[in-house]
C-alpha atoms as a PDB file:
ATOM      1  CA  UNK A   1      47.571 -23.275 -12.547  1.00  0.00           C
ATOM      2  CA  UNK A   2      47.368 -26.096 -10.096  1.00  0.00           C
ATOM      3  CA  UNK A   3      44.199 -27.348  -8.483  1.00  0.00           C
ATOM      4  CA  UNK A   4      43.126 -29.487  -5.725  1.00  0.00           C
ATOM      5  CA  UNK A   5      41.770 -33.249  -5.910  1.00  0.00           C
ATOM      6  CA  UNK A   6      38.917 -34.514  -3.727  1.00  0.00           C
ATOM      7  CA  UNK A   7      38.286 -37.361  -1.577  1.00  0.00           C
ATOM      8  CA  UNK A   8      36.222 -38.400  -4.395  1.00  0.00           C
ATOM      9  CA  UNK A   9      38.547 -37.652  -7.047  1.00  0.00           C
ATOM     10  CA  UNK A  10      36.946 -34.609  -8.312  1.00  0.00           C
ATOM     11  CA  UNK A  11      38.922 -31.451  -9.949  1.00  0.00           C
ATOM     12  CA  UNK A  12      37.654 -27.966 -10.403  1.00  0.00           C
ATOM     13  CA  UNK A  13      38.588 -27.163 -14.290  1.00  0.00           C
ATOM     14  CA  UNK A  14      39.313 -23.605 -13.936  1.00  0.00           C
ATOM     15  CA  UNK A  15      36.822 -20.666 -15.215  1.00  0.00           C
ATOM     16  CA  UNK A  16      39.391 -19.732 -17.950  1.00  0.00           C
ATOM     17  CA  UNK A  17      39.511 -23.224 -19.043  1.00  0.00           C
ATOM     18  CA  UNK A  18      35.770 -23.993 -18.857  1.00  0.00           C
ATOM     19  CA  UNK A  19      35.209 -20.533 -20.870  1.00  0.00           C
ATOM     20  CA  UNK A  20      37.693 -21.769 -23.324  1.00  0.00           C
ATOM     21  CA  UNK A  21      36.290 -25.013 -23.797  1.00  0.00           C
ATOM     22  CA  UNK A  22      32.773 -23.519 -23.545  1.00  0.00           C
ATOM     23  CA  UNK A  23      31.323 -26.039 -20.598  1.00  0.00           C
ATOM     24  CA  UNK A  24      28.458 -25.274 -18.779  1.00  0.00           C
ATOM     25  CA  UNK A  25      27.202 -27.326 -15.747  1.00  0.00           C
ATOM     26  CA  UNK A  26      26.234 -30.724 -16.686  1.00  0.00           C
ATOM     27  CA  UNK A  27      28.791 -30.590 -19.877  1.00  0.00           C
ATOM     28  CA  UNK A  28      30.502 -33.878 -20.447  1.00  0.00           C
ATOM     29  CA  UNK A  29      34.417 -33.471 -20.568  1.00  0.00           C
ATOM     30  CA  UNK A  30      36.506 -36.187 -22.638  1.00  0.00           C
ATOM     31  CA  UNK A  31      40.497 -36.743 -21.213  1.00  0.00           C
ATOM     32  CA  UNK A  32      43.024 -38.652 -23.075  1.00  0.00           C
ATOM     33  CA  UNK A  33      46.298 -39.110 -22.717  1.00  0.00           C
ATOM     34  CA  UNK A  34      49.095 -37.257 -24.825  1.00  0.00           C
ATOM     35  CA  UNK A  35      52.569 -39.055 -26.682  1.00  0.00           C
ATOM     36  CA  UNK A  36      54.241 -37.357 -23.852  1.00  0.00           C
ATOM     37  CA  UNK A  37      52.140 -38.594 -20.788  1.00  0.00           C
ATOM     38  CA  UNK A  38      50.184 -35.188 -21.143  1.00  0.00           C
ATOM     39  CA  UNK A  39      46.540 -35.039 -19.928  1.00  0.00           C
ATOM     40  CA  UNK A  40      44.468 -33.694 -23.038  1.00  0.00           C
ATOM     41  CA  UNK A  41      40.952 -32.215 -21.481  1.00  0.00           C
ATOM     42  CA  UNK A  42      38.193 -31.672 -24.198  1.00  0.00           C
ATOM     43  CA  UNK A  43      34.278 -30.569 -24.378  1.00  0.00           C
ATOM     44  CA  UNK A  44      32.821 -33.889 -25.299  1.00  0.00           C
ATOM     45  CA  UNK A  45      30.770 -34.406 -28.627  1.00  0.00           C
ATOM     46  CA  UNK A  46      27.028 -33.771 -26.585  1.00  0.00           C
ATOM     47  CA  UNK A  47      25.499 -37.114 -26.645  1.00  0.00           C
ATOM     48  CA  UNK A  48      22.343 -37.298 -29.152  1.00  0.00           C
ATOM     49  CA  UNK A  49      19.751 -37.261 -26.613  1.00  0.00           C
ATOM     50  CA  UNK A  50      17.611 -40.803 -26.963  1.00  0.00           C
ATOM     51  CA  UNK A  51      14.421 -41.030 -26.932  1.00  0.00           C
ATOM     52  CA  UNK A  52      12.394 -43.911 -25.370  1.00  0.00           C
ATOM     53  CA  UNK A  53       8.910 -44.928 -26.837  1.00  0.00           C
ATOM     54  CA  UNK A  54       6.879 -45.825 -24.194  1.00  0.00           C
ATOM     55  CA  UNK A  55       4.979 -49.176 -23.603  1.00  0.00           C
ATOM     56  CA  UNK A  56       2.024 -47.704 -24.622  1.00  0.00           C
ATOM     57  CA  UNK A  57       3.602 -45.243 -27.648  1.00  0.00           C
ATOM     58  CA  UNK A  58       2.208 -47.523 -31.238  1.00  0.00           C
ATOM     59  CA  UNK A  59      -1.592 -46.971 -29.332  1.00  0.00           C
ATOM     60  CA  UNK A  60      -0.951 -43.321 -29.686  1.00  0.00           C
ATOM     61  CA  UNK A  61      -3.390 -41.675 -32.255  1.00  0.00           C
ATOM     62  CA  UNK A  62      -6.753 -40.683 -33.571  1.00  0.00           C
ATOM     63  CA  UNK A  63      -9.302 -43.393 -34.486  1.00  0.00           C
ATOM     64  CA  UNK A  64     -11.286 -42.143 -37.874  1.00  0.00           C
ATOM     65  CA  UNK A  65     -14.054 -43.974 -37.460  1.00  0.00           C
ATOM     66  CA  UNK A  66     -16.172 -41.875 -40.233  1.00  0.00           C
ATOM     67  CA  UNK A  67     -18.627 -40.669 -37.471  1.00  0.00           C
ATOM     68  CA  UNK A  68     -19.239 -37.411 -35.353  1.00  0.00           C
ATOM     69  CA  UNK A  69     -18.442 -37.081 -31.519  1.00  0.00           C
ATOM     70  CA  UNK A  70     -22.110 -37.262 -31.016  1.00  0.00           C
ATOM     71  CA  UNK A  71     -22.723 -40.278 -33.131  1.00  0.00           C
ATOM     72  CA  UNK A  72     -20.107 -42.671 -31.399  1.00  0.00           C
ATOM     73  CA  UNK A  73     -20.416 -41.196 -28.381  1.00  0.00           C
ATOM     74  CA  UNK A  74     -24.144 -42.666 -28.655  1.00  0.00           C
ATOM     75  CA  UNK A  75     -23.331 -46.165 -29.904  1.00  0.00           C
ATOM     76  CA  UNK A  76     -20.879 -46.174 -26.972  1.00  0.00           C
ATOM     77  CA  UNK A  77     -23.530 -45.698 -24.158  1.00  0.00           C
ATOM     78  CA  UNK A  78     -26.500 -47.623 -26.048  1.00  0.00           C
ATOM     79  CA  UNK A  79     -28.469 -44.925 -26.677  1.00  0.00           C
ATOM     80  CA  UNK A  80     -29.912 -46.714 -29.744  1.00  0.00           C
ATOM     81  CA  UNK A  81     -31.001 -49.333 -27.387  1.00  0.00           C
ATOM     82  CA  UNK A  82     -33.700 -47.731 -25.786  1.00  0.00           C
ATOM     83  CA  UNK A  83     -34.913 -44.869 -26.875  1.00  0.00           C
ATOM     84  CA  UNK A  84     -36.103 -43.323 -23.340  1.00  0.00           C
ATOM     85  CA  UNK A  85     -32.889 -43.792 -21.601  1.00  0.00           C
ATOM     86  CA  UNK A  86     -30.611 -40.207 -21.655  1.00  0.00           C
ATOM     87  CA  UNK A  87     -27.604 -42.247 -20.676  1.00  0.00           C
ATOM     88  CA  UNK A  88     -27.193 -41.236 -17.199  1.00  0.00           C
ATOM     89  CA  UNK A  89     -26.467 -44.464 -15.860  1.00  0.00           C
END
């Protein structure tokens, strides 16, 4: 089964072939080169995908502070402070 090369180098692996080898779009294919000077085409081993940790990642969390929503919430806007201001600042 012959197929064409591109200007950019590019070869359509036949649908037999990809069904055989199970790629989808996207799949990575491995070549190497046989004893004989044979192309070997395989599915590559799918890379383990990596994740990146952000700058900001360790931050990431709750704070237990040992008070309610309301309480900090409070010592956040001064509330304690003055006891006739509602906080609408």
């Amino acid at each position: 089964m012959a197929s064409t090369l591109t200007s950019k180098g590019q070869v359509t692996v036949p649908k037999k072939f990809r069904d055989y080898l199970g790629l989808k779009p996207g799949a990575a294919v491995d070549f190497s080169l046989g004893p004989q000077g044979e192309v070997i085409v395989r599915a590559a081993a799918a890379p383990k995908p990596q994740h990146r940790k952000g700058r900001f990642a360790h931050l990431r969390g709750t704070l237990d502070t040992g008070q309610t929503t309301d309480a900090l919430m409070a010592s956040l806007r001064d509330y304690d402070a003055d006891a006739r201001d509602p906080g609408l600042k």
